[in-house]
N, C-alpha and C. Protein backbone atom coordinates (compact mmCIF):
# COMPACT_ATOMS: atom_id res chain seq x y z
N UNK A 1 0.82 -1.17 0.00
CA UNK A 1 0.00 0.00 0.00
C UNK A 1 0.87 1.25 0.00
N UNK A 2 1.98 1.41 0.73
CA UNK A 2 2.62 2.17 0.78
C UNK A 2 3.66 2.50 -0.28
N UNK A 3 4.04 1.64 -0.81
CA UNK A 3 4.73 1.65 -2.34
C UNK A 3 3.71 2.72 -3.27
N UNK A 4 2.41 2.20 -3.37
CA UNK A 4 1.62 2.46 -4.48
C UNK A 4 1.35 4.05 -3.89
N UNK A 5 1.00 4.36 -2.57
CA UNK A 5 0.93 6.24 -2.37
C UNK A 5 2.15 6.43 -2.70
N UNK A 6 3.64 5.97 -2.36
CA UNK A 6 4.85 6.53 -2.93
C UNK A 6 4.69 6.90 -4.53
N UNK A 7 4.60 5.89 -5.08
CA UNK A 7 4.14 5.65 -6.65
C UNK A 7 3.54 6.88 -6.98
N UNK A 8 2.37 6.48 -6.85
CA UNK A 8 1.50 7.46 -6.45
C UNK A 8 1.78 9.45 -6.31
N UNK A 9 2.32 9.43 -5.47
CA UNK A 9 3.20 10.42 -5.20
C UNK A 9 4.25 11.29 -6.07
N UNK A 10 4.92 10.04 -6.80
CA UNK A 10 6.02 10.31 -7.54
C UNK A 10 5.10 10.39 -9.13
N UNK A 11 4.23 10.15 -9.48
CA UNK A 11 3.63 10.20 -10.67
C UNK A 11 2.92 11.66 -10.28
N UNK A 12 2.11 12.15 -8.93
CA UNK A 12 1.44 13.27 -9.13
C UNK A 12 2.84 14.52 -9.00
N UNK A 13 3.68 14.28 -8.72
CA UNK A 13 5.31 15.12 -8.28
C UNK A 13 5.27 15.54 -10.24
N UNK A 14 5.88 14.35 -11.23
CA UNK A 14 6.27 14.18 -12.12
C UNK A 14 5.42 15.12 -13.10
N UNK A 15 3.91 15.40 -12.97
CA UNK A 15 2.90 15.69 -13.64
C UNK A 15 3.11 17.07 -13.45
N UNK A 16 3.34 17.65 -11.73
CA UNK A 16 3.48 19.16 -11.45
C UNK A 16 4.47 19.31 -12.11
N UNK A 17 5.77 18.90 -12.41
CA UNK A 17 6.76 19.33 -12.93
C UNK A 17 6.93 19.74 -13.94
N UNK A 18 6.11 18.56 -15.13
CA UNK A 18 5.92 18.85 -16.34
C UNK A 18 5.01 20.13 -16.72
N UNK A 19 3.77 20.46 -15.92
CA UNK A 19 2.85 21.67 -16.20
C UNK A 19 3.86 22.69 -15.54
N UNK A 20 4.47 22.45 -14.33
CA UNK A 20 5.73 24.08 -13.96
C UNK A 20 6.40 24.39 -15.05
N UNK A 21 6.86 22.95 -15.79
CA UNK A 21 7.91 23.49 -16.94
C UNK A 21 7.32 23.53 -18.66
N UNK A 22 5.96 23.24 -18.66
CA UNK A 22 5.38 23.81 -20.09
C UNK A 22 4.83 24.84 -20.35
N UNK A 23 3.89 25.34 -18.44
CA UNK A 23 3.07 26.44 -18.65
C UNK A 23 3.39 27.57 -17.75
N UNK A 24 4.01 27.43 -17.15
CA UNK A 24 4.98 28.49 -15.72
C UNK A 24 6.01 29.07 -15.98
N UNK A 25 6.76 28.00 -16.11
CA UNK A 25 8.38 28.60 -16.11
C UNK A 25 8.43 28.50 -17.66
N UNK A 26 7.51 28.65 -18.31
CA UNK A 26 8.07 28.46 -19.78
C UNK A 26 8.84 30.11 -19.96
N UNK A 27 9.53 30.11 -20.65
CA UNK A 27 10.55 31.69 -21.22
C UNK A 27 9.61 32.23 -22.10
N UNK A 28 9.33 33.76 -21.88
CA UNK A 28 8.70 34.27 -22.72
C UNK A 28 8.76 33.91 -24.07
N UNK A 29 8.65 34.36 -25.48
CA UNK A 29 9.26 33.80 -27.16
C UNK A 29 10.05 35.19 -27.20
N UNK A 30 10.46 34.64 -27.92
CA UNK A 30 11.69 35.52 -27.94
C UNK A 30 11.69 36.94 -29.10
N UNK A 31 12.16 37.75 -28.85
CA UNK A 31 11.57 39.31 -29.90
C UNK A 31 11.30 38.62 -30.87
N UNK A 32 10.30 38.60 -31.34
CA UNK A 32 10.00 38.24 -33.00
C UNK A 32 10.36 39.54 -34.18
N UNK A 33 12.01 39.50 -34.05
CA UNK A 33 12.54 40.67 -35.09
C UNK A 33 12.55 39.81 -36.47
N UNK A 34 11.72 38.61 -36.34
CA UNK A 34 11.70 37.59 -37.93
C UNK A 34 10.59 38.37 -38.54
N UNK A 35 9.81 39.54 -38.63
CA UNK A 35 9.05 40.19 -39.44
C UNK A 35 9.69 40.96 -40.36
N UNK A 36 11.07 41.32 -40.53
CA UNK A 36 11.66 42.15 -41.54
C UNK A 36 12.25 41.00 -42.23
N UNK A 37 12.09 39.68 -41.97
CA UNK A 37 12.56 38.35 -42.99
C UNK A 37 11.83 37.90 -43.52
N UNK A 38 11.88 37.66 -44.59
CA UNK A 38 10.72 37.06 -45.59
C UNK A 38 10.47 35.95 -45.56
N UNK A 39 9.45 35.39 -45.47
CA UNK A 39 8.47 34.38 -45.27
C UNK A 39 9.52 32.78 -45.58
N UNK A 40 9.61 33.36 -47.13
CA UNK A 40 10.73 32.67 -48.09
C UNK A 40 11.26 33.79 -49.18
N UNK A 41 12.72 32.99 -49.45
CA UNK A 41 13.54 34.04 -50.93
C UNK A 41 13.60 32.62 -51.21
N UNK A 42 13.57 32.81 -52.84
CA UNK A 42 14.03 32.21 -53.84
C UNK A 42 14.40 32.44 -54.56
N UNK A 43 15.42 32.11 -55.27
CA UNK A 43 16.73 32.62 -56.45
C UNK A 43 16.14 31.61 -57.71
N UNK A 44 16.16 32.44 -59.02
CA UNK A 44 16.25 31.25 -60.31
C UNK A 44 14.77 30.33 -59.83
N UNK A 45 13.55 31.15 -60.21
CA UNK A 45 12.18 30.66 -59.82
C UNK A 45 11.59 30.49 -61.16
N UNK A 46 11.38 29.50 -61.34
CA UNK A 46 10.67 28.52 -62.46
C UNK A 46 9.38 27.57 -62.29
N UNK A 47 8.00 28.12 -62.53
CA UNK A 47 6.85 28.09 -62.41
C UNK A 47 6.20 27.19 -63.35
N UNK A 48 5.58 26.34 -63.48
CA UNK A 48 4.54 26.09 -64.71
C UNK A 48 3.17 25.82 -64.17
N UNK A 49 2.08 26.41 -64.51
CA UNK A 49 0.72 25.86 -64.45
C UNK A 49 0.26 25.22 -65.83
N UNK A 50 -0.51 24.18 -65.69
CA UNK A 50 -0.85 23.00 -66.65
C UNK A 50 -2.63 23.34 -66.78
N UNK A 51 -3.11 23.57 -67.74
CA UNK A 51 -4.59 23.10 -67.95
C UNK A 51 -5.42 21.96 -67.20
N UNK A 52 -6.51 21.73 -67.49
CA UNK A 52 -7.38 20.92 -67.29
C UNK A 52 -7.15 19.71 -68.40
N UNK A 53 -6.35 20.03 -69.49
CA UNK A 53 -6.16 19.44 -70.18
C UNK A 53 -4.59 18.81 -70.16
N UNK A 54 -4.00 19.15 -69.62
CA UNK A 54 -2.70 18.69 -69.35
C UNK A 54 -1.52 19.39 -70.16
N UNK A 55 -2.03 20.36 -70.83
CA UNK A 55 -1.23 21.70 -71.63
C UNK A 55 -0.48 22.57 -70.92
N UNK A 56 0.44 22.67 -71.15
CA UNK A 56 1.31 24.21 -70.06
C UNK A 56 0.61 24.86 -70.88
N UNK A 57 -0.35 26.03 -69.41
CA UNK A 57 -1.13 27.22 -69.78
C UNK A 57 0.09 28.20 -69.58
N UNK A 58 0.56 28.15 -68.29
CA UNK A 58 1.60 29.12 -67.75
C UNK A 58 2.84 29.04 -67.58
N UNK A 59 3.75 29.42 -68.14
CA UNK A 59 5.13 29.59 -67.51
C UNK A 59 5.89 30.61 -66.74
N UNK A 60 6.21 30.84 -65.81
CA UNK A 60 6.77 32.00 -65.08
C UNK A 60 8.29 31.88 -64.72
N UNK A 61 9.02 32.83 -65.15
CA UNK A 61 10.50 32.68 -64.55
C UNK A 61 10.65 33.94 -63.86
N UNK A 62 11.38 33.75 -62.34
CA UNK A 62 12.10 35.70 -62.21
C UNK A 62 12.90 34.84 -61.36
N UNK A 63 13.93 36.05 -61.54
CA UNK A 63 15.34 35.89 -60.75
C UNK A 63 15.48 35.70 -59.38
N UNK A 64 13.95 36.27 -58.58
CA UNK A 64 14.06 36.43 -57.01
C UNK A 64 12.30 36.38 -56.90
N UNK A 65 12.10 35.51 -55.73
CA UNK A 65 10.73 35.81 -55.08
C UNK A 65 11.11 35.89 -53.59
N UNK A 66 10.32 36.88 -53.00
CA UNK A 66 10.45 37.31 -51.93
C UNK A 66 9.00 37.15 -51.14
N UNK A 67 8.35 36.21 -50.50
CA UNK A 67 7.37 36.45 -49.20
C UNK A 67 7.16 37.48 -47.86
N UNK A 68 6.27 38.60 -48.28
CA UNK A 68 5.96 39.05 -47.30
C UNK A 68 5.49 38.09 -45.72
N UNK A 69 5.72 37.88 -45.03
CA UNK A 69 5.12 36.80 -44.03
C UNK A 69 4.48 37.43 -43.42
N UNK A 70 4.22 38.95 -42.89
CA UNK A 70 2.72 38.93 -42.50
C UNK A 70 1.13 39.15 -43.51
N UNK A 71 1.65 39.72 -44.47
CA UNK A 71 1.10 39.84 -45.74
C UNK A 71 0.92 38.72 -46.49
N UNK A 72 1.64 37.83 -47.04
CA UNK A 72 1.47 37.12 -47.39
C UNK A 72 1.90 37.12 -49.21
N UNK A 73 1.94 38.21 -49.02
CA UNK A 73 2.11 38.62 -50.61
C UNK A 73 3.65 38.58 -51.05
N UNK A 74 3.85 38.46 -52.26
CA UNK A 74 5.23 37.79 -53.00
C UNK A 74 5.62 38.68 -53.93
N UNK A 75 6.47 39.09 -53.43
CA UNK A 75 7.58 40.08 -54.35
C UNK A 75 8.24 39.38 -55.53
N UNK A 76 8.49 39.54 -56.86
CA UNK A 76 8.70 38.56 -57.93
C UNK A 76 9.90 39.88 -58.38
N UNK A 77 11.32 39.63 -59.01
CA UNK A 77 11.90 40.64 -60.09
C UNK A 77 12.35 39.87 -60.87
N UNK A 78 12.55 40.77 -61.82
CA UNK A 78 13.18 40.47 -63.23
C UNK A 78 12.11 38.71 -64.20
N UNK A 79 10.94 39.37 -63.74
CA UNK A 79 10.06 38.86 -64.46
C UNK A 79 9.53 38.62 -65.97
N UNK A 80 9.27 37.26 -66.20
CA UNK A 80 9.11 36.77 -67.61
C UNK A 80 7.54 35.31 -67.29
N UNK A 81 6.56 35.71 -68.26
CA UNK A 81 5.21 34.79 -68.39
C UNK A 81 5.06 34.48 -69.50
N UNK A 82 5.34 33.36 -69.89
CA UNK A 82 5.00 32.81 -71.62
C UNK A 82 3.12 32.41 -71.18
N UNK A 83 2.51 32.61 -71.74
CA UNK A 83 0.73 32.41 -71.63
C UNK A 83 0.50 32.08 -72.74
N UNK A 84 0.08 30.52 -72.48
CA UNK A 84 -0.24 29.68 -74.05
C UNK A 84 -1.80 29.78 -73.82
N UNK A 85 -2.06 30.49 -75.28
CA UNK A 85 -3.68 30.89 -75.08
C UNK A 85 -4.37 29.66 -75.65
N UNK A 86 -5.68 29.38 -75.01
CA UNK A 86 -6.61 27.94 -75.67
C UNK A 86 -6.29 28.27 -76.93
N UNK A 87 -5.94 29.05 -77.89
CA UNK A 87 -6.28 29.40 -79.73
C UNK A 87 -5.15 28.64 -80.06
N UNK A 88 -3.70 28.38 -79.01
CA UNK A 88 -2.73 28.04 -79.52
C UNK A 88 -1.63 29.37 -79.78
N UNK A 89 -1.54 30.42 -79.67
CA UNK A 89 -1.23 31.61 -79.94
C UNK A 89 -0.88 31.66 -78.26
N UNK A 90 0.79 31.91 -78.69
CA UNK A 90 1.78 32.26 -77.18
C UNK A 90 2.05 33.21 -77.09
N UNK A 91 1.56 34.52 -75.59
CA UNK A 91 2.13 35.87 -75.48
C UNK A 91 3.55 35.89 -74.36
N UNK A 92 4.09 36.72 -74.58
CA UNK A 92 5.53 36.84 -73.66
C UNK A 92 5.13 38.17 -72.97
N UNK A 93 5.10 38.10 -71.72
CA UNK A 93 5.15 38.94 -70.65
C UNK A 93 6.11 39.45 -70.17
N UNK A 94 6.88 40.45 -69.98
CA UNK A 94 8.13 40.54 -69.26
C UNK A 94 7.85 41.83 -68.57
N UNK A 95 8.18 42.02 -67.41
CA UNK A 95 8.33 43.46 -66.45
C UNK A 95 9.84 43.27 -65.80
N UNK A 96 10.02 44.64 -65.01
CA UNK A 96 10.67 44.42 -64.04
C UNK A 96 10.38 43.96 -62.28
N UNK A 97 9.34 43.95 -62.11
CA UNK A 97 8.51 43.23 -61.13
C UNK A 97 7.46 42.77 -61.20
N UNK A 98 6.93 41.96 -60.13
CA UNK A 98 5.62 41.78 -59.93
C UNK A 98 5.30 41.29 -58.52
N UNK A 99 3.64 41.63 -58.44
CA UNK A 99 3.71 41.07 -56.97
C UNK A 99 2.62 40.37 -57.00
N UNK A 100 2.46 39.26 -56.33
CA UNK A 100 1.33 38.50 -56.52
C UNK A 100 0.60 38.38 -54.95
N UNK A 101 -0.27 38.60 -54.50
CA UNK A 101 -1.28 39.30 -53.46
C UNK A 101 -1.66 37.49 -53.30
N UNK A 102 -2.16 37.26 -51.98
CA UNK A 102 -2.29 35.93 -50.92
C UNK A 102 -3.67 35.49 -51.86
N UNK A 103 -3.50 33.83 -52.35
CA UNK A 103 -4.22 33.75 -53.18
C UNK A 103 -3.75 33.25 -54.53
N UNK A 104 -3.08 34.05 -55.18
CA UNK A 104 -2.22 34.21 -56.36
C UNK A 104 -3.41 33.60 -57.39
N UNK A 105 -4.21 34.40 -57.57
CA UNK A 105 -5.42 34.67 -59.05
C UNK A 105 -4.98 35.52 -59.71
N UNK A 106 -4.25 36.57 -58.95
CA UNK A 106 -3.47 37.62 -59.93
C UNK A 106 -2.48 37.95 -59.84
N UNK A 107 -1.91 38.60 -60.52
CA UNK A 107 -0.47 38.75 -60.81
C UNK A 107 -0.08 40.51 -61.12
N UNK A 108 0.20 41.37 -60.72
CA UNK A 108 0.87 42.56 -60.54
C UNK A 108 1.59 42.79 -60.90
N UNK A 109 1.85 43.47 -62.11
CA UNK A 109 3.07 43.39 -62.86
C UNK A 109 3.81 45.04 -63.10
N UNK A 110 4.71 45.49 -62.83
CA UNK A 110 5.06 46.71 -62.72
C UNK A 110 6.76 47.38 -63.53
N UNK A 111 6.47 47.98 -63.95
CA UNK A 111 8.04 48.81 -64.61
C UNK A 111 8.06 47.88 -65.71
N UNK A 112 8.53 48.64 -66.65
CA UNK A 112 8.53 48.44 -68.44
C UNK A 112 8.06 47.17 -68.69
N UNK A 113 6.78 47.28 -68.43
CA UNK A 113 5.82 46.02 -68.76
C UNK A 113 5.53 45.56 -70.20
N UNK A 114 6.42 44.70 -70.97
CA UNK A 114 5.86 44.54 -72.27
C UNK A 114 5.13 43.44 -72.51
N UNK A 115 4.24 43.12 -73.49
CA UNK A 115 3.36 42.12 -73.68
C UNK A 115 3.61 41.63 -75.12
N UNK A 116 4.36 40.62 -76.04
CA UNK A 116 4.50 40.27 -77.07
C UNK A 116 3.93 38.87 -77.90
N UNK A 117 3.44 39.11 -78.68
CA UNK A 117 2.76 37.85 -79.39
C UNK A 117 2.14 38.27 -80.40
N UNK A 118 1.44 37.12 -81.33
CA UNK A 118 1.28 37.08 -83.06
C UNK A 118 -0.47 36.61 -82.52
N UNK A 119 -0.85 37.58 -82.81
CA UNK A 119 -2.57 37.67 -82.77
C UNK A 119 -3.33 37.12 -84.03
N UNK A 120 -4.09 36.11 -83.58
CA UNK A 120 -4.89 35.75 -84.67
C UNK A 120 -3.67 34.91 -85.91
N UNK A 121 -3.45 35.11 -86.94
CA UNK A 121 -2.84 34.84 -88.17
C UNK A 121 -2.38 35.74 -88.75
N UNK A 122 -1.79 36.91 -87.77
CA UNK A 122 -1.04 38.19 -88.18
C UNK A 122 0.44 37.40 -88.45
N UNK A 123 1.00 38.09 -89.49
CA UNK A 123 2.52 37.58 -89.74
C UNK A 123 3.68 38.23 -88.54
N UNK A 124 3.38 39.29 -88.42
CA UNK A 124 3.92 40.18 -87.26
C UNK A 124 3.33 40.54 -85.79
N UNK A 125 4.67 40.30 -85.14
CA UNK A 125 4.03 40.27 -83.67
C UNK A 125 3.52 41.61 -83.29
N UNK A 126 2.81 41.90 -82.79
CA UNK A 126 2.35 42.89 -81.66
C UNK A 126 2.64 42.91 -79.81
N UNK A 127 3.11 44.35 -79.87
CA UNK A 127 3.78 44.35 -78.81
C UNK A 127 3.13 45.85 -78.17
N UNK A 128 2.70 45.31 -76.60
CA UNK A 128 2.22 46.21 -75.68
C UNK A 128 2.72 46.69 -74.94
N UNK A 129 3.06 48.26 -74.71
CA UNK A 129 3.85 48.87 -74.02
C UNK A 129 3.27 49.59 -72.47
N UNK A 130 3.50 49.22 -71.39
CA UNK A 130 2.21 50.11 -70.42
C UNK A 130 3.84 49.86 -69.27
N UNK A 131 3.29 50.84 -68.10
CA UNK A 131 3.99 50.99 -66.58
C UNK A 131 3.74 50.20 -66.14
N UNK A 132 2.13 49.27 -66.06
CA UNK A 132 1.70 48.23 -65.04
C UNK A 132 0.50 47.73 -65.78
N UNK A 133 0.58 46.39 -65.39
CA UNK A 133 -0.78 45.50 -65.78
C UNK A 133 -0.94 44.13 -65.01
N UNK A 134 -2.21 44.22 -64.52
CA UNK A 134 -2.74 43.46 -63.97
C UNK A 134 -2.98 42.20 -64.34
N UNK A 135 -3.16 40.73 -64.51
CA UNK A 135 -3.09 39.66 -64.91
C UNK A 135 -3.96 38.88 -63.91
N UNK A 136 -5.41 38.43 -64.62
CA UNK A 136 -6.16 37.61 -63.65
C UNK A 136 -6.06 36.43 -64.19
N UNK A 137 -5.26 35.15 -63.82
CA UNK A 137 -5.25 34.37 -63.87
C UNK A 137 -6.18 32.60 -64.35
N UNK A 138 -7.44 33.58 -63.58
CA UNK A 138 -8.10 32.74 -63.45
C UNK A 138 -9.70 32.89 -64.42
N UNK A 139 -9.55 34.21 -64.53
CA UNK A 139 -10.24 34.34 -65.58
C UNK A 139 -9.65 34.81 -67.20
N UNK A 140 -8.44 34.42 -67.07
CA UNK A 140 -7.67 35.18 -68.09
C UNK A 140 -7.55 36.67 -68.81
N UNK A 141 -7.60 37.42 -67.77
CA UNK A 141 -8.10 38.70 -68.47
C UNK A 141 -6.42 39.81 -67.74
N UNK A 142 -6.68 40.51 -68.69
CA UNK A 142 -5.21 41.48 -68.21
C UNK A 142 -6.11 42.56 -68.70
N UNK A 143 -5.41 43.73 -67.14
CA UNK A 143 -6.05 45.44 -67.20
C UNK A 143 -5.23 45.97 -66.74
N UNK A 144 -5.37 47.58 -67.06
CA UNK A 144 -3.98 48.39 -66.71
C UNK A 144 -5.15 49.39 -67.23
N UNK A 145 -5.29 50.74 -65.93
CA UNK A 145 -5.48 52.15 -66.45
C UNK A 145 -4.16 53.00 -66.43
N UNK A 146 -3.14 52.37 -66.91
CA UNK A 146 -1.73 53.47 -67.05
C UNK A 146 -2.13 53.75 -68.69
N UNK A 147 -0.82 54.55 -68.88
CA UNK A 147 -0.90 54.50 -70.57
C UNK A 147 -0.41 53.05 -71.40
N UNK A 148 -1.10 52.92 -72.55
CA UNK A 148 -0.47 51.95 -73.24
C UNK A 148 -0.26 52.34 -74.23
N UNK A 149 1.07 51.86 -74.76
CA UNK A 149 1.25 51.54 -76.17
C UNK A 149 1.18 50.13 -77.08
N UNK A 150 0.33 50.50 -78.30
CA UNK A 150 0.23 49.31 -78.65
C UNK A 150 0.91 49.18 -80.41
N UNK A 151 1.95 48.30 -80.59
CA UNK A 151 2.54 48.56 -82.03
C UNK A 151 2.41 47.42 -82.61
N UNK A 152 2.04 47.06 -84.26
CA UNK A 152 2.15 46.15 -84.95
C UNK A 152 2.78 46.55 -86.02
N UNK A 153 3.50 46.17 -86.22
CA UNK A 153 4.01 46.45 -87.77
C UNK A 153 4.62 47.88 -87.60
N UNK A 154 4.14 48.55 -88.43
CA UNK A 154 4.07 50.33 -88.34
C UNK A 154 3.46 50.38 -87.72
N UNK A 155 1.94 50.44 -87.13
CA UNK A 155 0.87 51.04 -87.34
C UNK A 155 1.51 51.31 -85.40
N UNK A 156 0.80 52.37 -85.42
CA UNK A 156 1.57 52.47 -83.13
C UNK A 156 -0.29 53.31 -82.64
N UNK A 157 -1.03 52.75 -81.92
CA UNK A 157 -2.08 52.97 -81.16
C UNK A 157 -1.22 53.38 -79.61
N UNK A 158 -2.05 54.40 -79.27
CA UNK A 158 -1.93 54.45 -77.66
C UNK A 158 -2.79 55.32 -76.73
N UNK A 159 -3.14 54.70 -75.83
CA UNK A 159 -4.48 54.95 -75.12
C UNK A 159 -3.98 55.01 -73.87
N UNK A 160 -5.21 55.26 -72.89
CA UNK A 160 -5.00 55.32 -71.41
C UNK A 160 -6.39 54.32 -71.05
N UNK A 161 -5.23 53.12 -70.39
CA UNK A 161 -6.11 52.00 -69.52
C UNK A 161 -6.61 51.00 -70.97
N UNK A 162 -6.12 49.90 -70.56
CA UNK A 162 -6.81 48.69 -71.51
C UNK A 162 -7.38 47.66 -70.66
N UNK A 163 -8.21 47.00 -71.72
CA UNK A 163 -8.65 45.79 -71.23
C UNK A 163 -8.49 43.96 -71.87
N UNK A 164 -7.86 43.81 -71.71
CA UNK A 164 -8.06 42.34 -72.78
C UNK A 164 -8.16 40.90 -72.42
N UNK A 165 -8.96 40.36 -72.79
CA UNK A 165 -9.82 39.19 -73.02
C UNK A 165 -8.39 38.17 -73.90
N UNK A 166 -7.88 37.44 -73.07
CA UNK A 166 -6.98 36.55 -73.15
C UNK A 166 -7.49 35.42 -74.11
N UNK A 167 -9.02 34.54 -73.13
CA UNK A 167 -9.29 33.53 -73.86
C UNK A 167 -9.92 34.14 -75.22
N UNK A 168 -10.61 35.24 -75.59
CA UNK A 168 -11.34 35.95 -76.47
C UNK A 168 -10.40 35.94 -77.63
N UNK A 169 -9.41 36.58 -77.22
CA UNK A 169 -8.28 37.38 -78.12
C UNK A 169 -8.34 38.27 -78.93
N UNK A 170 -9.59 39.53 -77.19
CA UNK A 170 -9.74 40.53 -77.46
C UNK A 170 -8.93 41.81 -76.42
N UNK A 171 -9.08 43.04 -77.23
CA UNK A 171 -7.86 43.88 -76.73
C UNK A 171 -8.60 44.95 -76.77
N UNK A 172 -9.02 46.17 -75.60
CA UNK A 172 -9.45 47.28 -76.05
C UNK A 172 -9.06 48.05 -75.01
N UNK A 173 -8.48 49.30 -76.00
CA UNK A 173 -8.14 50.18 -75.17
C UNK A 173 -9.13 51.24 -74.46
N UNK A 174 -8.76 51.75 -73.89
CA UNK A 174 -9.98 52.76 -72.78
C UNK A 174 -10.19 54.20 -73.29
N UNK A 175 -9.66 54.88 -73.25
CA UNK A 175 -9.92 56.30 -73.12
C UNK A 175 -8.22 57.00 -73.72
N UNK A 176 -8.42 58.31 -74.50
CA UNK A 176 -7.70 59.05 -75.19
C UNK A 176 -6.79 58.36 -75.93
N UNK A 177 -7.75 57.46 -76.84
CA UNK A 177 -7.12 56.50 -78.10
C UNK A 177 -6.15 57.20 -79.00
N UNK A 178 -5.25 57.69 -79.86
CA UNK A 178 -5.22 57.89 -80.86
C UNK A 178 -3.67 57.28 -81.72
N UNK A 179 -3.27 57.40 -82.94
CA UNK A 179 -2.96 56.14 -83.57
C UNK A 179 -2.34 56.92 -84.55
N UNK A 180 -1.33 55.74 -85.12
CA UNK A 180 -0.46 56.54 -86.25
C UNK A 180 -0.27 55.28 -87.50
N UNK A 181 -1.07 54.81 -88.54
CA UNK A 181 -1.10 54.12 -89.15
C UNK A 181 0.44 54.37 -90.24
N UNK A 182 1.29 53.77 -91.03
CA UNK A 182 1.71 54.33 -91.80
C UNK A 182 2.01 52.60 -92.63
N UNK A 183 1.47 53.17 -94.08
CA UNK A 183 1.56 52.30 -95.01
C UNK A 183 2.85 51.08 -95.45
């Protein structure tokens, strides 16, 4: 009997000790100065998203991704998006950044944002010139109210704010259109 209250004893001893030393004497955490460190960095970042069909829709390369960790949001530079459209018709994306917001449906794309590809059964590519454009992923649609420039061939359009319809492989610009055709 007396073994088993010792026992006894030494198991209810063992139990205080463990709650003194998980929930008592535990050490405060320590400064959390890990908020000016990013979540994650990655160097040489190479992306692909695949269809429903098993097609690379997306390709993404940039030199650096950076995680905000309380944000959540991802710093991307020296950015490049090949976007294979359902028509079969591939555009090239390139900025000097982008940021992609918690979620990643879209894509933020910022500083000498160009957009290049052969529309429709044009022989010559067309190439979009804007500060920033937006990229929704998921519905395939890219917008930007900066200025754009838009050039094919000769012909140079440029407006303020576009809209374009990815799966459509439609393109329209917004407001103070005007254009310089030359033969």
């Amino acid at each position: 009997m007396i073994a088993r209250l010792v026992l006894l004893a030494g198991f209810v001893a063992l139990v205080a000790a463990l709650v003194q030393w998980r929930v008592v004497d535990r050490e405060p955490a320590a400064d959390r100065g890990d908020e000016a460190n990013p979540g994650y960095f990655l160097t040489g970042v190479d992306l692909q998203e695949f269809g429903v069909d098993g097609k690379l829709r997306i390709g993404l390369q940039s030199i650096s991704a950076n995680q905000d960790p309380v944000s959540g949001v991802v710093r991307l530079s020296e950015v490049a998006v090949d976007y294979h459209a359902p028509t079969g018709q591939t555009w090239k994306l390139t900025s000097d950044e982008a940021r992609v917001p918690q979620g990643g449906s879209t894509v933020e794309f910022e500083g000498d944002v160009l957009l290049k590809g052969r529309p429709g059964g044009e022989p010559q590519a067309a190439e979009l010139h804007t500060p920033r454009l937006t990229l929704d992923t998921v519905n395939e649609v890219a917008d930007t109210r900066s200025p754009v420039e838009l050039a094919f061939g000769t012909h140079r359009l440029r407006g303020l704010g576009m809209h374009a319809d990815l799966k459509a492989g439609m393109l329209r610009l917004e407001s103070d259109v005007n254009g310089q055709f030359t033969p």
